[in-house]
Protein backbone atom coordinates (compact mmCIF):
# COMPACT_ATOMS: atom_id res chain seq x y z
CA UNK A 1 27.82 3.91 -5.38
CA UNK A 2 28.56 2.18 -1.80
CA UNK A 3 25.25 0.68 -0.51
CA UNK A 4 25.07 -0.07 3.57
CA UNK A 5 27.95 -0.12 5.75
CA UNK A 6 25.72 -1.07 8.33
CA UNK A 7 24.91 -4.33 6.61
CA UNK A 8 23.86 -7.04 8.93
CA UNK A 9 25.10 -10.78 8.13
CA UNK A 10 23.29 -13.69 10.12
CA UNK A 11 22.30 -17.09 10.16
CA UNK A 12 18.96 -16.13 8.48
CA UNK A 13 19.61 -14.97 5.77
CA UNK A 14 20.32 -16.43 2.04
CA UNK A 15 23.53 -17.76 0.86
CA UNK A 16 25.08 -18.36 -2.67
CA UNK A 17 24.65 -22.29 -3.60
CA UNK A 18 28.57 -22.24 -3.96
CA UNK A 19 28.40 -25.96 -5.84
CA UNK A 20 31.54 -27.98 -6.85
CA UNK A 21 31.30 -28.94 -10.44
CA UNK A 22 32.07 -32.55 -11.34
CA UNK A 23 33.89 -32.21 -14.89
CA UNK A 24 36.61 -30.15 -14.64
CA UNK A 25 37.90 -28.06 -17.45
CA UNK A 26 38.09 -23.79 -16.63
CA UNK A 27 40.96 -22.70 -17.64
CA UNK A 28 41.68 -21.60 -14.12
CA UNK A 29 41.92 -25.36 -13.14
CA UNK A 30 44.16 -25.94 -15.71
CA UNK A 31 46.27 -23.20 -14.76
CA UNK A 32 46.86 -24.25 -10.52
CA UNK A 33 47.22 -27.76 -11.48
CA UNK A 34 49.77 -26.47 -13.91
CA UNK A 35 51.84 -25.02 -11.79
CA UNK A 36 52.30 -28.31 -9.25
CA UNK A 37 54.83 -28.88 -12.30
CA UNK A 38 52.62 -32.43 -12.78
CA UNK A 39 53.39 -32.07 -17.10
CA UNK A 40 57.23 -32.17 -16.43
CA UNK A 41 57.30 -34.84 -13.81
CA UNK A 42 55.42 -37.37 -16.25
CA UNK A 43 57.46 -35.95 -19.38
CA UNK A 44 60.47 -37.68 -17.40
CA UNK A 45 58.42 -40.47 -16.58
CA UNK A 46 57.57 -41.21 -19.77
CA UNK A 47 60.78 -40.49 -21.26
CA UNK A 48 62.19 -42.99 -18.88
CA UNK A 49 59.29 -45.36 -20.04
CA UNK A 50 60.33 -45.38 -23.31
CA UNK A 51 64.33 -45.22 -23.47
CA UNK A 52 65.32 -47.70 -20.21
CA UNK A 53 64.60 -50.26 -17.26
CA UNK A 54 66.17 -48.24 -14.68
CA UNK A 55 63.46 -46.73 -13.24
CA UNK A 56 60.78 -49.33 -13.89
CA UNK A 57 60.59 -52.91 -15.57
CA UNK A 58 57.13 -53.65 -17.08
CA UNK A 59 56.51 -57.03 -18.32
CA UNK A 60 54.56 -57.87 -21.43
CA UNK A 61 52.53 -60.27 -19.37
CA UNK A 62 51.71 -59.30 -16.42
CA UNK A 63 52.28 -55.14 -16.59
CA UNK A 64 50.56 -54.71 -20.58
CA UNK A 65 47.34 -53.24 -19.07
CA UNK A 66 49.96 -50.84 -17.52
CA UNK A 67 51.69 -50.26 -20.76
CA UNK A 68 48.94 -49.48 -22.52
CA UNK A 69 47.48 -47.50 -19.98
CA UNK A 70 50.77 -45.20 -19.93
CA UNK A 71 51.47 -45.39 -23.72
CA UNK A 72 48.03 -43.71 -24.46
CA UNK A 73 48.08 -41.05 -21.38
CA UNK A 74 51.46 -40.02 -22.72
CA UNK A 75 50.56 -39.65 -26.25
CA UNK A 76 47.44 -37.82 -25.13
CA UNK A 77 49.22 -35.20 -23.29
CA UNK A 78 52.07 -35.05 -25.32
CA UNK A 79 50.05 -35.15 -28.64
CA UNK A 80 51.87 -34.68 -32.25
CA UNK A 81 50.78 -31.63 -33.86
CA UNK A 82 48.37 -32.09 -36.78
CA UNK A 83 48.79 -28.76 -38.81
CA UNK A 84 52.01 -27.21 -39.93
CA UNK A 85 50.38 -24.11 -38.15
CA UNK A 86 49.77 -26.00 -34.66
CA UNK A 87 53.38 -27.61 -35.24
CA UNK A 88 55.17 -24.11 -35.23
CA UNK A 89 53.27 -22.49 -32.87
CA UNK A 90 53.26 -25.74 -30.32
CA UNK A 91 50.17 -27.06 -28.65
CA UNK A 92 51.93 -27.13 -25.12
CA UNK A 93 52.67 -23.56 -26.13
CA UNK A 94 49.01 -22.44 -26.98
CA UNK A 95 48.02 -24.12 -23.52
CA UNK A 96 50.16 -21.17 -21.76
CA UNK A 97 49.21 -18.81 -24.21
CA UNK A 98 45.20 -19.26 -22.52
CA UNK A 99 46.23 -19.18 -19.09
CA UNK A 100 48.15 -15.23 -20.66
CA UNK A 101 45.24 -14.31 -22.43
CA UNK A 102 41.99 -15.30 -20.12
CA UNK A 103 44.03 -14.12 -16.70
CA UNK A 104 47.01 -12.00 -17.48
CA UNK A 105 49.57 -14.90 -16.36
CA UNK A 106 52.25 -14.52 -18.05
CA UNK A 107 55.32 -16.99 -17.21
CA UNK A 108 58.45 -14.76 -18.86
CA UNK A 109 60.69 -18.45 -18.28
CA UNK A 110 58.50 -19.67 -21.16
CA UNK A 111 59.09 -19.17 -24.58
CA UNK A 112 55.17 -19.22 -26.11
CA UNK A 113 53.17 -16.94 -28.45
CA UNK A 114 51.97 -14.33 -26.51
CA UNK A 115 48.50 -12.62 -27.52
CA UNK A 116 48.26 -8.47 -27.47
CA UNK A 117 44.97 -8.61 -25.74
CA UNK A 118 45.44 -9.94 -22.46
CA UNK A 119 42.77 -10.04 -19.53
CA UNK A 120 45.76 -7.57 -17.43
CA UNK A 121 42.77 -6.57 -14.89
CA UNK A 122 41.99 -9.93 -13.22
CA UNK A 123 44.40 -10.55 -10.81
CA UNK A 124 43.85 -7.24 -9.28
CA UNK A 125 40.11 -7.45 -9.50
CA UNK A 126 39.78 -11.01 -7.59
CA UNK A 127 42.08 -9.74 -5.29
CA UNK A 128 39.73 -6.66 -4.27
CA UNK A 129 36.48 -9.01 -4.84
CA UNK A 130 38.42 -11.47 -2.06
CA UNK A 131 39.26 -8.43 0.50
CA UNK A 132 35.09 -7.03 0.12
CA UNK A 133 34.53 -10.53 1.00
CA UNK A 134 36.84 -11.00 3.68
CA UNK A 135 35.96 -7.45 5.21
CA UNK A 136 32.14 -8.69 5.37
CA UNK A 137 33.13 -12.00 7.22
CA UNK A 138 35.78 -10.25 9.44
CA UNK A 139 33.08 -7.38 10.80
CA UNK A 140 29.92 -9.20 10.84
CA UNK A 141 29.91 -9.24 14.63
CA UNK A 142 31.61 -6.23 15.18
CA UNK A 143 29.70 -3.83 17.72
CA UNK A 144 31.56 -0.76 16.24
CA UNK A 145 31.41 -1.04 12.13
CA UNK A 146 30.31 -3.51 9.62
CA UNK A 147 32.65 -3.28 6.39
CA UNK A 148 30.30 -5.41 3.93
CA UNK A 149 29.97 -2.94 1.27
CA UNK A 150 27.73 -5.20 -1.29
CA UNK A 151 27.25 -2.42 -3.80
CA UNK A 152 30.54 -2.40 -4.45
CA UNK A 153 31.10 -6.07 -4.61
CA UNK A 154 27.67 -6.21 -6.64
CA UNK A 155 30.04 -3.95 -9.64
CA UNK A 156 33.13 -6.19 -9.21
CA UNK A 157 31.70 -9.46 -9.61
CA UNK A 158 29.67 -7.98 -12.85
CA UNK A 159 32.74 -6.42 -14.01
CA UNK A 160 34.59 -9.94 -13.79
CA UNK A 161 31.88 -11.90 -15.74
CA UNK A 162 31.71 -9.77 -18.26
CA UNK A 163 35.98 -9.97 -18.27
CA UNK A 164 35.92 -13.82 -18.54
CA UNK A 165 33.12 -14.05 -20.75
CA UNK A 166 34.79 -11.71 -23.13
CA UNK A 167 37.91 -14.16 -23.41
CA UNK A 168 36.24 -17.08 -24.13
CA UNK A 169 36.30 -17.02 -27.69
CA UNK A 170 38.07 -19.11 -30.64
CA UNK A 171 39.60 -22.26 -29.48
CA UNK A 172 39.60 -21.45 -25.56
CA UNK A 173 36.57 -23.46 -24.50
CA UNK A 174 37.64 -27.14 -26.81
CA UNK A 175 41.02 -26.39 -25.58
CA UNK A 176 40.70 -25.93 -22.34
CA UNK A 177 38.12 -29.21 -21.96
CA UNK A 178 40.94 -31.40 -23.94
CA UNK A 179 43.55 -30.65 -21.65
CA UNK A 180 41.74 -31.26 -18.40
CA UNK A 181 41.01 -34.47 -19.53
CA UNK A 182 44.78 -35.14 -20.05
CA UNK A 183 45.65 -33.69 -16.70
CA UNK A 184 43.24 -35.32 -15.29
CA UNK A 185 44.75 -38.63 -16.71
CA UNK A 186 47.75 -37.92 -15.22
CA UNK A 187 46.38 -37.38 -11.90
CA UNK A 188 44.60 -40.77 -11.68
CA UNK A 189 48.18 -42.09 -12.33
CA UNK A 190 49.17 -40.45 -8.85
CA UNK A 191 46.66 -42.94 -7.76
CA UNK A 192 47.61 -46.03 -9.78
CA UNK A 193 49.06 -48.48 -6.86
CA UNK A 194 50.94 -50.89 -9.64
CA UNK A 195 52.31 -48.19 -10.92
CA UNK A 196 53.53 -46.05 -7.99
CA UNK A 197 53.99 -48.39 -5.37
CA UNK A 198 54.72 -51.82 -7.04
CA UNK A 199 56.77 -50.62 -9.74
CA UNK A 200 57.97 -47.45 -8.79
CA UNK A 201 58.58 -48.19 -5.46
CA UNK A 202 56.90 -44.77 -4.32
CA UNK A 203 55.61 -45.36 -0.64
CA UNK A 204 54.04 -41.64 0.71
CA UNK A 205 50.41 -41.09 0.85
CA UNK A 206 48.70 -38.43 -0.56
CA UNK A 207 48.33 -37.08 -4.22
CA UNK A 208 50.44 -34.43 -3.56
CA UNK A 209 53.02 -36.36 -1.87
CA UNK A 210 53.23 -38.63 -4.50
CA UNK A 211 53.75 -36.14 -7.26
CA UNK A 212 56.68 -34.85 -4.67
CA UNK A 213 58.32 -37.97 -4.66
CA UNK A 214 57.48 -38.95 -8.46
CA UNK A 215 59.15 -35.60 -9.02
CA UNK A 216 62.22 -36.17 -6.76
CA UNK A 217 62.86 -39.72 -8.30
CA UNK A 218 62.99 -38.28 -11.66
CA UNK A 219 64.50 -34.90 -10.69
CA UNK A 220 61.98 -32.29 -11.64
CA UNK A 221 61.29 -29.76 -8.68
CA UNK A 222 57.80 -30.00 -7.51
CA UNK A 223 56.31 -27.12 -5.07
CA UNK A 224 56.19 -27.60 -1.77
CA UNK A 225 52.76 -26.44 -1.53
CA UNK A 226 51.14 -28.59 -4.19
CA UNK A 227 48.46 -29.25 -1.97
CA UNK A 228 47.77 -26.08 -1.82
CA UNK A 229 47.21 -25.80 -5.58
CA UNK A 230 45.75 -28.98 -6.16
CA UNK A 231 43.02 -27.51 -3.39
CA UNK A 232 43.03 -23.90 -4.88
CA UNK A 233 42.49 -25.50 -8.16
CA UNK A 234 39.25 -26.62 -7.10
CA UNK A 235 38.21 -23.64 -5.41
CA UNK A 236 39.24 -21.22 -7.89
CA UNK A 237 37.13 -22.90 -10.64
CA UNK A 238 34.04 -23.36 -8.39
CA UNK A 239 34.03 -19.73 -7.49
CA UNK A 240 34.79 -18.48 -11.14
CA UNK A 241 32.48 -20.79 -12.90
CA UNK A 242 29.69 -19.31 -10.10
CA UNK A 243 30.53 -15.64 -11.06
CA UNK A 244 30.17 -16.13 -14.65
CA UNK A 245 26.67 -18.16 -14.91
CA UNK A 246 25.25 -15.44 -12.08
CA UNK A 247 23.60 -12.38 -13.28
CA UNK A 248 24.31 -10.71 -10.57
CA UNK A 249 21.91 -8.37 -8.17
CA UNK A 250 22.62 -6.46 -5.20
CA UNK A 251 20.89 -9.22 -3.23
CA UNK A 252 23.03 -12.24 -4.80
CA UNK A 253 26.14 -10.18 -3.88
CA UNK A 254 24.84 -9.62 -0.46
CA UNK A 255 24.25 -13.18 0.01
CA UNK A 256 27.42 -14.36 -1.59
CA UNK A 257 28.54 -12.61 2.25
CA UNK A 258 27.37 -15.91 3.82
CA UNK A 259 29.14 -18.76 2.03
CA UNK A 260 31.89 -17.96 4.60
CA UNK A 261 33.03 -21.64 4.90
CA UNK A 262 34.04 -21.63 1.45
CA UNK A 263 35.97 -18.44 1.19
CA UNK A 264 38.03 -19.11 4.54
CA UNK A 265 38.70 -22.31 2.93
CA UNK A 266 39.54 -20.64 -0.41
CA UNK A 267 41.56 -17.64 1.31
CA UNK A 268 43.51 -20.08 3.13
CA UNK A 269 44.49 -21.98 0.02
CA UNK A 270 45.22 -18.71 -1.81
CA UNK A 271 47.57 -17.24 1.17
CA UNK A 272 49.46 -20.68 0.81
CA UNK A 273 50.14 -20.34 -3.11
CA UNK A 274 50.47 -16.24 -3.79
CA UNK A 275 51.32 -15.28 0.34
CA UNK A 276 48.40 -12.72 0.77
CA UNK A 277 46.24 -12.99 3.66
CA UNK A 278 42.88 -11.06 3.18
CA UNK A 279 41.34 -12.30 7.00
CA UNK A 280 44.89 -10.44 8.13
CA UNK A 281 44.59 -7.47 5.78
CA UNK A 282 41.14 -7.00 6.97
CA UNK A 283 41.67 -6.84 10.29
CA UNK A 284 44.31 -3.55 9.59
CA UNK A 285 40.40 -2.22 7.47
CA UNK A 286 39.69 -0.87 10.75
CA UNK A 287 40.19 2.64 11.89
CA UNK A 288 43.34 2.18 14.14
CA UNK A 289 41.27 4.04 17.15
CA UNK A 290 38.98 1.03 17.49
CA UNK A 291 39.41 -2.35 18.94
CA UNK A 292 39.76 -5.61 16.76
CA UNK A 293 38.59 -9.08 17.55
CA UNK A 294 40.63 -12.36 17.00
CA UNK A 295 41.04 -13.57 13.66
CA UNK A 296 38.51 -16.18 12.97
CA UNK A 297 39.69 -18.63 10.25
């Protein structure tokens, strides 16, 4: 059932409390951090660390603050199995097979035990949850049509919590919190000074700089648009995390209509990492007899 087209979005009315959480740990998160390639450029590091001088010399007076900070981030990302069942299947393994089973991302480069019940329906579903949005924000002034179509977005966004909340069973959740602390470990390193600039002789500014560089020195590609997924990382979770503690009414959806700072911030982040554009593919949601406006990002 399609309530209003003629839906009216202003300054007046109520908007979804879109907050950024603090402790990071969604799976989602995990995943966009992920793919900056951030695990392999400190697997080299750390390799390096161990085996030679080349790269860095620590002393044992001055640097073993620095030691020990490195020798305990490494072997808490790169932890030694403690089961013969966790040892064959491989934690780093399990890590990929959440991001398969709770989203449908499936990397087919990556050799990890893949689950038979995977969420297949998400991408698609916050893709057309994204373009409802983005049609509300594009027509909201329009004199001819207004596109917000809240009934519909009212039985996608219940449709994804119940989707999410379904796939966070077993081990997900105490995963997913253990390995955003160790990525998030690995991030502060980005911003450890010693480390990158007085020992590593890294100069650039910016995390995601950094990483390129870090990356570069050790020769692991990193993605050009890291900060892209460092920022959609953050969004993705804050938006997620909202649609899954919301019961969701016809009213919240409508609302959700004016938090339009944060989803032209989060569409912009999102056309930089998967190269869709929903503020562009809204525009062409108009009949082709009637005028458009400039696109307002």
């Amino acid at each position: 059932m399609k309530y209003t087209t003629n839906y009216s979005m202003n300054s007046s009315m109520s908007s979804v409390d879109i907050k950024v959480t603090k402790d990071k740990s969604h799976p989602i998160w995990l995943y966009y951090v992920e793919r900056t390639n951030i695990t392999n450029v400190f697997r080299s590091l750390f390799r390096s660390f161990l085996t030679t001088d080349t790269d860095m010399s620590l002393t044992p007076v001055e640097d073993q603050d620095l030691v020990d900070l490195l020798t305990e981030t490494m072997n808490y990302v790169f932890p030694y199995e403690r089961s013969t069942i966790t040892r064959g299947l491989g934690l780093e393994q399990l890590r990929w097979n959440i991001y398969q089973r709770v989203f449908g991302y499936d990397d087919k480069l990556k050799a990890f035990p893949r689950s038979p019940t995977a969420n297949s329906d998400f991408h698609a579903l916050q893709e057309s949850i994204f373009l409802n949005i983005a049609r509300a924000i594009w027509t909201k002034e329009s004199t001819f049509q207004k596109l917000a179509d809240p009934g519909s977005l009212l039985e996608m966004l219940t449709n994804m919590r119940e989707i999410l909340l379904a796939r966070q069973m077993n081990t997900i959740e105490g995963a997913s919190k253990y390995w955003a602390i160790g990525f998030h470990r690995l991030r502060k390193l980005l911003d450890n000074k010693r480390l990158i600039k007085d020992r590593l002789g890294i100069t650039v500014i910016g995390e995601d700089q950094i990483l390129i560089a870090l990356g570069a020195k050790f020769k692991v590609p990193v993605p050009k648009n890291t900060l892209y997924l460092f920022d959609l990382a953050e969004r993705m979770e804050t938006t997620l995390l909202q649609i899954e503690r919301t019961h969701w009414t016809i009213d919240q959806a409508q609302a959700l209509y004016n938090s339009e700072n944060h989803w032209k911030l989060l569409f912009n982040a999102y056309y930089r990492v998967w190269g869709k554009d929903f503020m562009q593919m809204a525009v062409h949601s108009f009949p082709a007899t009637q005028p458009t406006q400039p696109i307002r990002r």
